[in-house]
Protein backbone atom coordinates (compact mmCIF):
# COMPACT_ATOMS: atom_id res chain seq x y z
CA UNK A 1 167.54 129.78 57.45
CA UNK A 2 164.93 127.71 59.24
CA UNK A 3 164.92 124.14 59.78
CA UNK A 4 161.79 121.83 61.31
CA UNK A 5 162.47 120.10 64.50
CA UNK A 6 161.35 117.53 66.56
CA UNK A 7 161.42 116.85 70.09
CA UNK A 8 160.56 113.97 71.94
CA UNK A 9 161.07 113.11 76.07
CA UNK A 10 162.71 109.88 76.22
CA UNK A 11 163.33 109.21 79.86
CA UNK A 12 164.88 112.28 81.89
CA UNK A 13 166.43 113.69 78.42
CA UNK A 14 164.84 116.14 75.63
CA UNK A 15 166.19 114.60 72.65
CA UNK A 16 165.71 117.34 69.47
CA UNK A 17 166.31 116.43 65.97
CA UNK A 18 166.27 118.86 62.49
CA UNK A 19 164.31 116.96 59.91
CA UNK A 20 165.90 118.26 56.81
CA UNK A 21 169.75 117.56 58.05
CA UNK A 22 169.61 114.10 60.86
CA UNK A 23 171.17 116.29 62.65
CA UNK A 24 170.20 115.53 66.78
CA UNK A 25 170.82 116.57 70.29
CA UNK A 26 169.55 116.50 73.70
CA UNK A 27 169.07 118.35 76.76
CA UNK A 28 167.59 118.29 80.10
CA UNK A 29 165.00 120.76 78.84
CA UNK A 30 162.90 121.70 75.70
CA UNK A 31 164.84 125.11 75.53
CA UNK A 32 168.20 123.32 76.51
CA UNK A 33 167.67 120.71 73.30
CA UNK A 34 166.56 123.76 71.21
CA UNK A 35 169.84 125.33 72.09
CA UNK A 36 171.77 122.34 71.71
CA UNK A 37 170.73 121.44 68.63
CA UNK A 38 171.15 125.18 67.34
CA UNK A 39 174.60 124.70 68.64
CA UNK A 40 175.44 120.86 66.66
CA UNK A 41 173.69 122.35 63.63
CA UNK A 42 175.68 125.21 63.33
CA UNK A 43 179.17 122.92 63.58
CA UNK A 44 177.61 120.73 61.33
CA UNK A 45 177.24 123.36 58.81
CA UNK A 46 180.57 124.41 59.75
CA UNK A 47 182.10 121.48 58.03
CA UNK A 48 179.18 121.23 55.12
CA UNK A 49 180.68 120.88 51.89
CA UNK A 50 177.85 123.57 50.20
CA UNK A 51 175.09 124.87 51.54
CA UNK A 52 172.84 124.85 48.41
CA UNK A 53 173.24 121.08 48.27
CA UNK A 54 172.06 120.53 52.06
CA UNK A 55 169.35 122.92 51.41
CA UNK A 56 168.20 122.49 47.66
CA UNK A 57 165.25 119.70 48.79
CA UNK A 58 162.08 120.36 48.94
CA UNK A 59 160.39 121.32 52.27
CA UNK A 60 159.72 117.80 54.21
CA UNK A 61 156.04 117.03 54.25
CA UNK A 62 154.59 116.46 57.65
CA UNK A 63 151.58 114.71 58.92
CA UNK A 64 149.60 112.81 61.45
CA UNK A 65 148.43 109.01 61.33
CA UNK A 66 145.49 107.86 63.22
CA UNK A 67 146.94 104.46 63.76
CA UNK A 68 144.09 101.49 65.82
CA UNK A 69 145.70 98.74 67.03
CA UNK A 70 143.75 95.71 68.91
C-alpha cells in the first residue's frame, strides 16, 4: 500500500502528513517524520474499521498554484 505525503519545516520540527488518511506526525528530521508517520499510520490502521473503505477513493489530485499577491 502506498500513501502520498507531505512534509513541511515548521520551526525546529518536520511535521509529515498522509493525504489520503489526515493522518500526521513530526520529527526532528525528514527521515524521523517519514518514520513517524509510518509508525501513527500503521496504529491508525490498526484500529480501522475496513480497509477497503479507507482506501476505496480515488487517488488525490495534486498540483501547483502560481499565486501573485501585491
Amino acid at each position: 500500500m502506498k500513501c502520498t505525503t507531505v512534509i513541511t519545516k515548521e520551526g525546529k520540527w518536520y511535521v509529515s502528513k498522509c493525504v489520503e488518511l489526515g493522518v500526521a506526525s513530526q520529527g526532528k528530521s525528514v527521515e524521523e517524520a517519514q518514520k513517524n508517520l509510518k509508525e501513527a499510520i500503521e496504529l491508525y490502521l490498526d484500529d480501522a474499521p475496513s480497509m477497503e473503505k479507507l482506501f476505496s477513493r480515488e487517488a488525490p489530485f495534486i498540483t501547483f498554484l502560481d499565486i501573485r499577491h501585491a
